[in-house]
C-alpha atoms as a PDB file:
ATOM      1  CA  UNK A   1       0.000   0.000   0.000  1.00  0.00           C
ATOM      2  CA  UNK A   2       1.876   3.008  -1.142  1.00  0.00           C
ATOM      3  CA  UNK A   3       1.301   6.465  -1.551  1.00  0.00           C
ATOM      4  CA  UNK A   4       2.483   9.720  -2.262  1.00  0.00           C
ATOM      5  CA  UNK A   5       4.297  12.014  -0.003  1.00  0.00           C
ATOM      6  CA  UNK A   6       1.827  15.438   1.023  1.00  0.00           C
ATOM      7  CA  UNK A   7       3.752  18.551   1.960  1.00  0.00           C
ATOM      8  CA  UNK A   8       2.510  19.338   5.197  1.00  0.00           C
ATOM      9  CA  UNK A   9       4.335  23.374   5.782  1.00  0.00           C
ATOM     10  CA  UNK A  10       7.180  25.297   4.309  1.00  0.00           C
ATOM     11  CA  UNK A  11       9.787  26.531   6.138  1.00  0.00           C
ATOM     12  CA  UNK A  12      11.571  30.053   6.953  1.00  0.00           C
ATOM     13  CA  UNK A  13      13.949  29.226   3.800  1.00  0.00           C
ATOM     14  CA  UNK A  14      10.826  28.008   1.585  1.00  0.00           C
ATOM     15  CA  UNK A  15      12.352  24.323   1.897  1.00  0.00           C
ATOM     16  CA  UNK A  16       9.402  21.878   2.146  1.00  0.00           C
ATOM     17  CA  UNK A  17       9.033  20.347   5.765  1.00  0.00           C
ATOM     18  CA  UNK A  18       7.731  16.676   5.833  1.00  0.00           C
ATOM     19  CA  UNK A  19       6.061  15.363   8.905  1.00  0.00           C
ATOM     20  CA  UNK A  20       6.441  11.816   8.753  1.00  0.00           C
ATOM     21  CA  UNK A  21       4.776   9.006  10.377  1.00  0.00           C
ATOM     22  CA  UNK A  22       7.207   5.873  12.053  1.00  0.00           C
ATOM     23  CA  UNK A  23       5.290   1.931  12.185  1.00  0.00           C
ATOM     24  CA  UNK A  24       6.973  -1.207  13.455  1.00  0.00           C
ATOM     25  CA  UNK A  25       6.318  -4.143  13.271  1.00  0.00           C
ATOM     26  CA  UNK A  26       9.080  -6.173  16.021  1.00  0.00           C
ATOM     27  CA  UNK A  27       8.843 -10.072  15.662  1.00  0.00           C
ATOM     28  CA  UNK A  28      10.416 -12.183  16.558  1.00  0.00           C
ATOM     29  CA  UNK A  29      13.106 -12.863  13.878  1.00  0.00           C
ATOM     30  CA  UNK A  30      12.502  -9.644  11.882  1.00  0.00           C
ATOM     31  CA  UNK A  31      11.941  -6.065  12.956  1.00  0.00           C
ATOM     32  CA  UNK A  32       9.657  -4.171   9.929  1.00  0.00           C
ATOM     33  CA  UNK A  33       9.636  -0.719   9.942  1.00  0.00           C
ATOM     34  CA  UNK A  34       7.803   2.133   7.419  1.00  0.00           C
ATOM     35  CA  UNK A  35       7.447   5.841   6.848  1.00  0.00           C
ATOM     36  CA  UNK A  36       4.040   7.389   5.888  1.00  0.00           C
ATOM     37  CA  UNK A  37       3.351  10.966   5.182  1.00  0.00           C
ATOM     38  CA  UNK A  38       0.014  11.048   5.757  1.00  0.00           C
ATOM     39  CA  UNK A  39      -0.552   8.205   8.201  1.00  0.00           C
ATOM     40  CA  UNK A  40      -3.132   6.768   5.525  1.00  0.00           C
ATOM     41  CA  UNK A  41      -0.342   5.146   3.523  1.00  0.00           C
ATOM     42  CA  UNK A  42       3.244   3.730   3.700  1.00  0.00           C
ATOM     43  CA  UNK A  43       5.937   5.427   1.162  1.00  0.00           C
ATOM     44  CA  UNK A  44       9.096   3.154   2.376  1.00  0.00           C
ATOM     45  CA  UNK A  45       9.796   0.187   4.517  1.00  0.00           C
ATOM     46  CA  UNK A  46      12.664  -1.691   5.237  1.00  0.00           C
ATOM     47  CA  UNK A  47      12.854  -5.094   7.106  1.00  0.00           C
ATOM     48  CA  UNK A  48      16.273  -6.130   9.699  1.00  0.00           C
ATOM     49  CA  UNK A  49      16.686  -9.028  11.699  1.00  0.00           C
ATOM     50  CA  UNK A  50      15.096  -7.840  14.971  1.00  0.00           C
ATOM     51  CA  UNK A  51      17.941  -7.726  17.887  1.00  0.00           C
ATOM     52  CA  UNK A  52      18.846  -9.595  20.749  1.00  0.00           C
ATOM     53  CA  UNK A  53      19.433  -6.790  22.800  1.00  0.00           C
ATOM     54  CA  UNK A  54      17.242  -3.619  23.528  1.00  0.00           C
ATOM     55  CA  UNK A  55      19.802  -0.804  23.215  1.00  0.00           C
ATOM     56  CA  UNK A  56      21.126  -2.407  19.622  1.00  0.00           C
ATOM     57  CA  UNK A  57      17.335  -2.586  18.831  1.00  0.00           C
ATOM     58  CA  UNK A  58      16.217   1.201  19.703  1.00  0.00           C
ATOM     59  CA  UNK A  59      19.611   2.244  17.752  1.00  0.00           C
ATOM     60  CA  UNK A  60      18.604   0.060  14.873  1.00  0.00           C
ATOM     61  CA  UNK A  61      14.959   1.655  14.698  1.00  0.00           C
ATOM     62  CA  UNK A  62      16.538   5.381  14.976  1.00  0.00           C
ATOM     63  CA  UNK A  63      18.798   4.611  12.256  1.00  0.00           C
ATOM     64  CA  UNK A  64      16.265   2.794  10.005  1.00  0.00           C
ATOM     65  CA  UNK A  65      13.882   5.623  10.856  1.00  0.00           C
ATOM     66  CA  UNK A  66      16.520   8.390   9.686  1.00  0.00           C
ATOM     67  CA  UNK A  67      17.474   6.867   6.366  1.00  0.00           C
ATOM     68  CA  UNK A  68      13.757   6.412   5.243  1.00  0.00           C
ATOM     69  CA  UNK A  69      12.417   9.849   6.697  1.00  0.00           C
ATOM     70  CA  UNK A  70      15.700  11.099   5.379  1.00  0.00           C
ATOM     71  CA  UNK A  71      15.723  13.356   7.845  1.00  0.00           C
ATOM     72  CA  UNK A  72      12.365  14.830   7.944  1.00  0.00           C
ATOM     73  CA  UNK A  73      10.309  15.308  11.247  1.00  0.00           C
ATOM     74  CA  UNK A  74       8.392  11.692  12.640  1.00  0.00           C
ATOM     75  CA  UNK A  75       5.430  13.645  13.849  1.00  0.00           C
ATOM     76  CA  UNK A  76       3.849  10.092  15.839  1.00  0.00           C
ATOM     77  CA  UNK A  77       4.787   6.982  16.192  1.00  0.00           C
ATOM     78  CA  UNK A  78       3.160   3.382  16.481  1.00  0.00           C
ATOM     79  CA  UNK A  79       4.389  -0.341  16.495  1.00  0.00           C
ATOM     80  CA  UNK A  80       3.770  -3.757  17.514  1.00  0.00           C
ATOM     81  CA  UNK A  81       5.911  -5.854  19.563  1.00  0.00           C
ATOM     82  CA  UNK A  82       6.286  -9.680  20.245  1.00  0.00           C
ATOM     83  CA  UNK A  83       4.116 -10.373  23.754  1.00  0.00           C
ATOM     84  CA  UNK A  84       2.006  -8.331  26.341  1.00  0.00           C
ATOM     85  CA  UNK A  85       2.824  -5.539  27.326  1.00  0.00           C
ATOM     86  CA  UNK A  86       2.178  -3.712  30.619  1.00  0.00           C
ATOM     87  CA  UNK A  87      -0.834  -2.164  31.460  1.00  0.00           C
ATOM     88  CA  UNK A  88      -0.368   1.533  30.221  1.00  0.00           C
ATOM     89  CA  UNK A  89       1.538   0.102  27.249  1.00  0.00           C
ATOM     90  CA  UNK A  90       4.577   1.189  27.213  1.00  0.00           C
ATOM     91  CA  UNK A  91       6.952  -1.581  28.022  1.00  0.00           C
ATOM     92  CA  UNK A  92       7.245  -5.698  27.161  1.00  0.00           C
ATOM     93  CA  UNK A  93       6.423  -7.743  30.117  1.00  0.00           C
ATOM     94  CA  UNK A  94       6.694 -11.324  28.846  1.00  0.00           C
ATOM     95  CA  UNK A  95       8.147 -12.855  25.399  1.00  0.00           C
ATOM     96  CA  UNK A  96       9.592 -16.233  24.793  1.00  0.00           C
ATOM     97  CA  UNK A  97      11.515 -14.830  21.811  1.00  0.00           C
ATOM     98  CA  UNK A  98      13.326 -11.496  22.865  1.00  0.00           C
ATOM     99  CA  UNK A  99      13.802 -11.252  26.100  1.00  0.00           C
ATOM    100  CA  UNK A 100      16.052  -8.766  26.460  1.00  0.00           C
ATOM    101  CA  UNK A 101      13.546  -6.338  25.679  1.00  0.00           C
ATOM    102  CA  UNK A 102      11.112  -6.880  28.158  1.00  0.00           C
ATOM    103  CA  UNK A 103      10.723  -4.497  31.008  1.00  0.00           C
ATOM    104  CA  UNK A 104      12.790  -2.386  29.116  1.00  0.00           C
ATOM    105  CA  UNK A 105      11.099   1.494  28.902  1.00  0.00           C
ATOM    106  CA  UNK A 106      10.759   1.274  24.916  1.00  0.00           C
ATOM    107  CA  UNK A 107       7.756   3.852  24.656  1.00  0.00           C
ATOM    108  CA  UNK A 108       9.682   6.430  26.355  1.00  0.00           C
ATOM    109  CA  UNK A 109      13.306   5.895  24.865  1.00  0.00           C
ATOM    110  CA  UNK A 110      11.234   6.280  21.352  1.00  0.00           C
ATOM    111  CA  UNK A 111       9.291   9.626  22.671  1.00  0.00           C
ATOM    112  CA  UNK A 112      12.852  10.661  23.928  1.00  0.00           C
ATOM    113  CA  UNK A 113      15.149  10.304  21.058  1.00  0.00           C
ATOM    114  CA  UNK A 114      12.380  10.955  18.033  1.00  0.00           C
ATOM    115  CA  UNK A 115      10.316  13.934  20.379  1.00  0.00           C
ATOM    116  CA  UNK A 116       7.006  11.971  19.072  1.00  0.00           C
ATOM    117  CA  UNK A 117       4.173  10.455  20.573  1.00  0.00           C
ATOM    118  CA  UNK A 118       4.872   7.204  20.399  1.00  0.00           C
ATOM    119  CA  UNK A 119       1.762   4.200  20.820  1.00  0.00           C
ATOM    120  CA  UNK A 120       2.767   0.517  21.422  1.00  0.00           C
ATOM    121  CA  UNK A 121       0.387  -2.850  20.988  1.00  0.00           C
ATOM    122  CA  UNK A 122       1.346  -6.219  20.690  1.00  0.00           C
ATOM    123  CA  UNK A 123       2.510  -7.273  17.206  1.00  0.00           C
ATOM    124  CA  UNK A 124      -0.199  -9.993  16.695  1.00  0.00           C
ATOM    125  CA  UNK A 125      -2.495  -7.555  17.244  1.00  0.00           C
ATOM    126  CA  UNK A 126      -1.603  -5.175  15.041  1.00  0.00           C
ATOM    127  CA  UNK A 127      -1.475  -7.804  12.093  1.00  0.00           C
ATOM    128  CA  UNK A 128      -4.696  -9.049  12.975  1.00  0.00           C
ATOM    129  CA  UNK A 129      -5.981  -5.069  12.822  1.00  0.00           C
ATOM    130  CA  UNK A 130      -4.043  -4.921   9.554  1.00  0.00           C
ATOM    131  CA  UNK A 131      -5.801  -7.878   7.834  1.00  0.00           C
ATOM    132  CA  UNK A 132      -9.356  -6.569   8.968  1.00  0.00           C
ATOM    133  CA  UNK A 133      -9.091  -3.818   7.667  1.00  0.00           C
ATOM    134  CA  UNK A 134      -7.072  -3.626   4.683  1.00  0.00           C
ATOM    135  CA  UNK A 135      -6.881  -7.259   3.556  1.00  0.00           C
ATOM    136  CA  UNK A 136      -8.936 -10.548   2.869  1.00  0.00           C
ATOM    137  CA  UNK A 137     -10.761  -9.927   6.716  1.00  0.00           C
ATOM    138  CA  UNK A 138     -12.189  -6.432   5.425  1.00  0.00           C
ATOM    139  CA  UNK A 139     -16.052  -7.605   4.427  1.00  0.00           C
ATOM    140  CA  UNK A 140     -16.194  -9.384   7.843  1.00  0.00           C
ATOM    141  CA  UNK A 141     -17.347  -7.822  10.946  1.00  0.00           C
ATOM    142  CA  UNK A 142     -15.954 -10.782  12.927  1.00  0.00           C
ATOM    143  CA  UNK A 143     -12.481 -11.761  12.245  1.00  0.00           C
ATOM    144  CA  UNK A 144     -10.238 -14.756  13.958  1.00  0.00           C
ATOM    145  CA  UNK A 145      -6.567 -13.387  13.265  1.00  0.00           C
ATOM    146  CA  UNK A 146      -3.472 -15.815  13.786  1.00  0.00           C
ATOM    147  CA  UNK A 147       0.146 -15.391  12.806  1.00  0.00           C
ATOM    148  CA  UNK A 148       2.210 -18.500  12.356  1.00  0.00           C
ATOM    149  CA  UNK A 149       5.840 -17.525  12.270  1.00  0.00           C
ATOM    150  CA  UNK A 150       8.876 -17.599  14.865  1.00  0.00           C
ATOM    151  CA  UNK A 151       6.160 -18.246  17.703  1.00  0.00           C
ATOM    152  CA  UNK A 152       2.188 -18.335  17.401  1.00  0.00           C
ATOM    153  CA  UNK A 153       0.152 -14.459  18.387  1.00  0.00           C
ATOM    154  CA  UNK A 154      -3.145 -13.611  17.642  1.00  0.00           C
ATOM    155  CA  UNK A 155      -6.287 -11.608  18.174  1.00  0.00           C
ATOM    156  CA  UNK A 156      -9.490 -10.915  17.635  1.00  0.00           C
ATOM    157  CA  UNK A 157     -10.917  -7.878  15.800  1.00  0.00           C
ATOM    158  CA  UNK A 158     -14.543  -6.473  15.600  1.00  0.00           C
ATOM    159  CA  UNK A 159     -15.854  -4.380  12.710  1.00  0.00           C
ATOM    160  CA  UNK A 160     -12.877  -2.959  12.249  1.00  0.00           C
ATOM    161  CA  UNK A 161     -11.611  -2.551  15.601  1.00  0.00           C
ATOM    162  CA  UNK A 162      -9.883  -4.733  18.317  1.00  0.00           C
ATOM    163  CA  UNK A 163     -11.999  -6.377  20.528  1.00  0.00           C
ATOM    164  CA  UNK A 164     -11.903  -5.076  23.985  1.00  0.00           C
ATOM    165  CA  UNK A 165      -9.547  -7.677  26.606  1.00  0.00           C
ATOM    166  CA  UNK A 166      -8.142  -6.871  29.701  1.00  0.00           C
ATOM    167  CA  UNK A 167      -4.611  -8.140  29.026  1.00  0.00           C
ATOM    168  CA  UNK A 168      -3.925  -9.110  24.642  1.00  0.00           C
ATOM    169  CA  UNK A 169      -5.104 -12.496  22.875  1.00  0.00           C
ATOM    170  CA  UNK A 170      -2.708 -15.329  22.890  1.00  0.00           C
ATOM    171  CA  UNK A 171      -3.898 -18.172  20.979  1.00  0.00           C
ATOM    172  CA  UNK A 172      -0.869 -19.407  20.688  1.00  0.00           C
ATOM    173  CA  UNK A 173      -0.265 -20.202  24.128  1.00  0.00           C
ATOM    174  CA  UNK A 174      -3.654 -22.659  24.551  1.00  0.00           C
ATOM    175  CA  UNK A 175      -2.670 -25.665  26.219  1.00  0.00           C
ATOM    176  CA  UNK A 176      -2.951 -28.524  23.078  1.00  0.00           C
ATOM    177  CA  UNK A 177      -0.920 -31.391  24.094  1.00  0.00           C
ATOM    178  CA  UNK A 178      -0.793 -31.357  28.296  1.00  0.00           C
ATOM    179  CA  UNK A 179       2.441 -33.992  28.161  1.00  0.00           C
ATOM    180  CA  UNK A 180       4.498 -31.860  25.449  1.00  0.00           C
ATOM    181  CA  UNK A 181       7.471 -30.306  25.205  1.00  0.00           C
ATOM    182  CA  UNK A 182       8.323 -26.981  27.092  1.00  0.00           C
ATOM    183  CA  UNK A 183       7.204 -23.498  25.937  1.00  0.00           C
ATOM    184  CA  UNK A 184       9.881 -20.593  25.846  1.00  0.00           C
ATOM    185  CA  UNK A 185       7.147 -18.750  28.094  1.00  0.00           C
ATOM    186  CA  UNK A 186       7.484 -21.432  31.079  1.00  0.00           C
ATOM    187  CA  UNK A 187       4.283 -23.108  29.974  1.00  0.00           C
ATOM    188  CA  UNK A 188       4.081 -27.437  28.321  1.00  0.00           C
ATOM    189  CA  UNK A 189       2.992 -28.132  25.375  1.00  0.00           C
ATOM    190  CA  UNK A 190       1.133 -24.762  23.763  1.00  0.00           C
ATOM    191  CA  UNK A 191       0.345 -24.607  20.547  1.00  0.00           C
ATOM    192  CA  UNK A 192       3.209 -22.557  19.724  1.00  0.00           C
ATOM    193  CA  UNK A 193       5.579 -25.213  20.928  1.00  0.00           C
ATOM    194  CA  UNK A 194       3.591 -27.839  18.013  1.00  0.00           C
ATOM    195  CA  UNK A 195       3.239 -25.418  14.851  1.00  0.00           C
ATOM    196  CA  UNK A 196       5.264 -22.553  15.773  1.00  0.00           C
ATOM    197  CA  UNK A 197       8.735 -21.707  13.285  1.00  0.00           C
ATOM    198  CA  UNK A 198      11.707 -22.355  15.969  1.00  0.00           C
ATOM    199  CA  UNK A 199      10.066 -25.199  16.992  1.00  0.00           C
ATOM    200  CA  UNK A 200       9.582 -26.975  13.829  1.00  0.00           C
ATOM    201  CA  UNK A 201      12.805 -25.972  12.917  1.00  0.00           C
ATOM    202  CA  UNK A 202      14.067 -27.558  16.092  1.00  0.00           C
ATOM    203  CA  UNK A 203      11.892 -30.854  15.715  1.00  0.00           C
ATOM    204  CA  UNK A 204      12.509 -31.387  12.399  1.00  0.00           C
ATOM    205  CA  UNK A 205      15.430 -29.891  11.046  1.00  0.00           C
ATOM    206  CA  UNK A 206      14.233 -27.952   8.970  1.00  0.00           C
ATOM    207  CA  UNK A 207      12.343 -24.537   8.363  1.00  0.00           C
ATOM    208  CA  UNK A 208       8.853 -24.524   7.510  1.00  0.00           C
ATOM    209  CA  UNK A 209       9.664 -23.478   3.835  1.00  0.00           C
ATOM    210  CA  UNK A 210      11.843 -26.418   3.263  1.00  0.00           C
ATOM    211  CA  UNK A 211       9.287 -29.158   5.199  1.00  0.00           C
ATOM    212  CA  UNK A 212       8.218 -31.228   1.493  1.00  0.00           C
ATOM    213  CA  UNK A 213       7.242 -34.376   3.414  1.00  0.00           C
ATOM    214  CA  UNK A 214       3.740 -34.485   3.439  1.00  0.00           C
ATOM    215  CA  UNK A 215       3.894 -36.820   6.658  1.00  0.00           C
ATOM    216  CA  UNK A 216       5.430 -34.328   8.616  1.00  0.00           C
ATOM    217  CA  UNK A 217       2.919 -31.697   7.393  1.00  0.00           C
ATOM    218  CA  UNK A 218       0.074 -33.714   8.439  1.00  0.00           C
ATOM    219  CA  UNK A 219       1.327 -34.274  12.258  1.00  0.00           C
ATOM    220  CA  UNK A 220       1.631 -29.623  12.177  1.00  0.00           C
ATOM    221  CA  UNK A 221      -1.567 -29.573  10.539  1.00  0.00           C
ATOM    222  CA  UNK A 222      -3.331 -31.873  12.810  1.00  0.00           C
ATOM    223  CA  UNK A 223      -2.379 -29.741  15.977  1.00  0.00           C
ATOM    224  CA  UNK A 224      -2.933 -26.636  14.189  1.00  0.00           C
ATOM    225  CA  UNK A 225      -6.944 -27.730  13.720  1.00  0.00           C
ATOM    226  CA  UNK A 226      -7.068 -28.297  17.015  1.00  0.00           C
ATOM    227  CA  UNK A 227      -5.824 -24.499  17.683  1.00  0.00           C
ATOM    228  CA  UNK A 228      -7.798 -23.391  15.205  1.00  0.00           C
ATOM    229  CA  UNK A 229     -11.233 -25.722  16.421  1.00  0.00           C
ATOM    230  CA  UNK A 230     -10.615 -23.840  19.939  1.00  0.00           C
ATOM    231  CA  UNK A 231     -10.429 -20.356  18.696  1.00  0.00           C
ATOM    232  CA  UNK A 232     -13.753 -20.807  17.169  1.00  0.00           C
ATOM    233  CA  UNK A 233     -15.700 -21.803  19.542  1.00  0.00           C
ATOM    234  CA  UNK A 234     -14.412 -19.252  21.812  1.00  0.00           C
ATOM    235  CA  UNK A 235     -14.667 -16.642  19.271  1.00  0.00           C
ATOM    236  CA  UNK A 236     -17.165 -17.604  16.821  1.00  0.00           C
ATOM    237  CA  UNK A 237     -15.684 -15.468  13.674  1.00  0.00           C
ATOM    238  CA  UNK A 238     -16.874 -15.654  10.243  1.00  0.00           C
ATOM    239  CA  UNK A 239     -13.730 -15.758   9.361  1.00  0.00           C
ATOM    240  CA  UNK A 240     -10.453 -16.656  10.262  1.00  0.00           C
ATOM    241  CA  UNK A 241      -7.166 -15.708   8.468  1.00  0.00           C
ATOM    242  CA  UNK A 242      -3.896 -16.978   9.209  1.00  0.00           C
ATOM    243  CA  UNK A 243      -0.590 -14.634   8.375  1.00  0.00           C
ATOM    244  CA  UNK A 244       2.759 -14.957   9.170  1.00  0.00           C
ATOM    245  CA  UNK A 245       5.861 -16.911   7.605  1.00  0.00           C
ATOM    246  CA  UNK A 246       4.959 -20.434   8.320  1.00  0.00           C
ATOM    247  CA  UNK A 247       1.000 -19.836   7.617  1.00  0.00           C
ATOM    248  CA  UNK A 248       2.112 -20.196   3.532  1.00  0.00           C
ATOM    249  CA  UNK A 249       3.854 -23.223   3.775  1.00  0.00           C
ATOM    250  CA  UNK A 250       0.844 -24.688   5.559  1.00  0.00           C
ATOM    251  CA  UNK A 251      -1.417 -26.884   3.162  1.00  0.00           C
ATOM    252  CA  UNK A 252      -4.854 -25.379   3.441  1.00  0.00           C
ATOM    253  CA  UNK A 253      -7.097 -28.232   2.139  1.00  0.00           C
ATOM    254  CA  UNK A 254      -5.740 -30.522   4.735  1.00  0.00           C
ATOM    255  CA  UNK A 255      -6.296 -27.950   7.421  1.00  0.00           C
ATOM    256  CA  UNK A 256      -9.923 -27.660   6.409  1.00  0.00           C
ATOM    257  CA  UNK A 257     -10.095 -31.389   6.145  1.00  0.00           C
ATOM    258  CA  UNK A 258      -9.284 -31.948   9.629  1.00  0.00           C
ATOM    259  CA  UNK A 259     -10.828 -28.889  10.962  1.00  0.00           C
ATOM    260  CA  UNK A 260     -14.521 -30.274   9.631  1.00  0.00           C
ATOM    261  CA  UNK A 261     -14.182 -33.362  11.313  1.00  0.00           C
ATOM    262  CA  UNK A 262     -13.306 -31.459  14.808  1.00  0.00           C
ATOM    263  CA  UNK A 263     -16.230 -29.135  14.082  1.00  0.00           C
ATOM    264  CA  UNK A 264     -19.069 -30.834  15.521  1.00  0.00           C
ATOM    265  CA  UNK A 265     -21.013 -28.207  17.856  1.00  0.00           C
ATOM    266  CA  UNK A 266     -21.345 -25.598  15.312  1.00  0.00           C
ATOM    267  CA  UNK A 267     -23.218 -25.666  12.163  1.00  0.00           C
ATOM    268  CA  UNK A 268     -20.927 -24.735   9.689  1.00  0.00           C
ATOM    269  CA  UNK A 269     -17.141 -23.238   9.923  1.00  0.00           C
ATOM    270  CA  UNK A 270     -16.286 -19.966   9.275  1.00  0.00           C
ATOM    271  CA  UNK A 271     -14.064 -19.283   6.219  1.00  0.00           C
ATOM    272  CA  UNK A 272     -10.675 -20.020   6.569  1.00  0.00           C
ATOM    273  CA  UNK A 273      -8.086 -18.046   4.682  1.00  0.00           C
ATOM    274  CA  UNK A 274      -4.243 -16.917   4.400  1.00  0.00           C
ATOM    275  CA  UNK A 275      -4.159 -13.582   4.981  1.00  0.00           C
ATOM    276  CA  UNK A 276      -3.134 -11.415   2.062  1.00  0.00           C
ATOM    277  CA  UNK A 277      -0.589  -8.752   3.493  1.00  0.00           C
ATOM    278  CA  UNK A 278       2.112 -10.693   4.182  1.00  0.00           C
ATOM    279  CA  UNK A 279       4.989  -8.404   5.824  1.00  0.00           C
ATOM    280  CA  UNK A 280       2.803  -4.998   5.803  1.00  0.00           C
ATOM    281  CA  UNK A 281      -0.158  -6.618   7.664  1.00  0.00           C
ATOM    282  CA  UNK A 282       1.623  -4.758  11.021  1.00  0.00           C
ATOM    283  CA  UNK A 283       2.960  -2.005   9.230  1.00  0.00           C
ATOM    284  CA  UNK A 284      -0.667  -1.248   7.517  1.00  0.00           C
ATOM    285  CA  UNK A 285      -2.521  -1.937  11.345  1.00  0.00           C
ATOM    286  CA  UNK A 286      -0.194   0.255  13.238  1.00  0.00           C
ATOM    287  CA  UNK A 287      -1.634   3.016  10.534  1.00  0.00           C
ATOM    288  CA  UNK A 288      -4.727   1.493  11.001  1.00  0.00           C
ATOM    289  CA  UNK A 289      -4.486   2.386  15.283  1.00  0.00           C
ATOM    290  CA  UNK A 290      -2.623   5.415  14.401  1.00  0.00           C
ATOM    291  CA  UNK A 291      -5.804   7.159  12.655  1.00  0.00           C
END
C-alpha cells in the first residue's frame, strides 16, 4: 500500500518540511519498519533481523527511521511488539523470543530520542488489525486473526476494531498437548511449541519453507486444527485468516479437512483463509491504530 508524499508546511527558507509518520512491526526474527506521510499510507519500509538486545534494537529503529524519513520530522509513532505488554503500554512484560527487551522502557526511549508520541500494541495484534481492515478480513465484521511464524500471536478484531480484553489475545499459548514439550514462556505443550517456526525448525530440522514431506505436514496440521477448532468456539468469527511466515507453507485443504471433522457443535465453519498482506499486515494496522 503506497502512496504519495503530502507537503505538510514550508519553512523560513521556503524548503518543504515533511512530517512523517514511524510503524513497526518487532517479531520475533525480523523487525519491519515504514514511513508514511500522511498516516493513511506507507511510502518506504525496510525489514532487519530484529535484535537480541534492547539498546542495539532502539539504535537500529533510529537509524532505520533516519534513512527512510531522510531526515524529515516523525510527527507520531506506532508499532507492535512480540508479547504483552504492561498495562499503560509502554513496556514488554513477557516474550519467549526477545527477552532482552522486556521491562525495558521502549515507549519512552522512542518519545525521547524521536520527540514523538509514540503508541505501542502487541505485534499480533496489530497484524490481525491490519488484515481486517485492509486485507482478505475487510467484508467481515468478525475476524479470527493468527500469525504462524517464529512463535504463534493472535487476536481478535470487531468491525474494524480490536476487541476489547483486559490483558492481549494469545492463541498461541492454549494448552494442546498437556504432556508436550516446554514453551519458551514457562508453559508445556502450547500450541506454539507444536506449529510454531523455531520449533519446527528444532523438531525437524528444517524450516517450515523447506518441510516437502507431506507426513510431517500432516502431524503440524493436525495440531494446528485443534488451535484453530478452539479459537472458534471461543470466538465464533466468520472468518479466520492466518498470516505470518509459516502460515504459507501450511497446506490449506488438509487444514480444512481436519478442521470439519473437529467441528461438531457448530453448524458450519467460518471461512478459513491466508491472509493477504504478508509483511505490511503490522505495518498497515499500526496506521490502522494510528488514525
Amino acid at each position: 500500500m503506497l502512496g504519495k508524499r503530502r507537503v505538510i508546511k514550508f519553512g523560513k527558507s521556503g524548503n518543504v518540511i515533511l512530517r512523517m509518520y514511524l510503524v513497526f512491526d518487532i517479531g520475533g526474527t525480523k523487525t519491519r519498519i515504514g514511513i508514511s506521510s500522511d498516516g493513511q499510507a506507507l511510502i518506504e519500509t525496510k525489514i532487519v533481523p530484529t535484535p537480541a538486545d534492547f539498546e542495539t534494537g532502539i539504535q537500529t529503529i533510529k537509524q532505520v527511521a533516519d534513512d527512510l524519513s531522510h531526515g524529515q520530522t516523525i510527527k507520531k509513532i506506532t508499532g507492535g511488539i512480540a508479547g504483552p505488554l504492561n498495562q499503560d503500554k509502554s513496556m514488554l512484560i513477557k516474550s519467549p523470543h526477545i527477552s532482552s527487551w522486556i521491562g525495558k522502557p521502549l515507549k519512552e526511549r522512542l518519545e525521547n530520542i524521536f520527540n514523538a508520541t509514540t503508541f505501542l500494541e502487541n505485534d499480533a495484534i496489530l497484524a490481525g488489525l491490519g488484515e481486517a481492515c485492509f486485507g482478505v478480513g475487510k467484508n467481515y465484521k468478525i475476524v479470527a486473526y493468527l500469525t504462524i511464524s517464529t512463535g504463534v500471536g493472535g487476536a481478535k478484531i470487531v468491525e474494524g476494531k480490536v476487541d476489547q480484553n483486559t490483558q492481549g489475545f494469545e492463541p498461541g499459548h492454549q494448552i494442546i498437548k498437556p504432556d508436550g514439550i516446554p514453551c519458551k514462556c514457562g508453559g508445556i505443550g502450547h500450541l506454539e511449541t507444536l506449529v510454531g517456526g523455531s520449533y519446527i525448525q528444532q523438531r525437524y530440522g528444517l524450516k517450515a519453507e523447506e518441510i516437502t514431506d507431506p507426513a510431517v505436514w500432516d502431524e503440524i496440521v493436525k495440531f494446528l486444527a485443534i488451535g484453530l477448532h478452539n479459537t472458534i468456539v471461543h470466538w465464533s468469527p466468520e472468518v479466520v485468516i492466518l498470516g505470518g511466515s509459516v502460515s504459507q507453507s501450511i497446506p490449506l485443504d488438509k487444514l480444512l479437512e481436519d478442521l470439519t471433522v473437529l467441528s461438531t457443535i457448530f453448524p458450519r465453519l467460518p471461512k478459513v483463509s491466508k491472509g493477504s498482506l504478508g509483511d505490511q499486515a503490522g505495518l498497515l494496522g499500526a496506521l490502522k491504530l494510528l488514525r
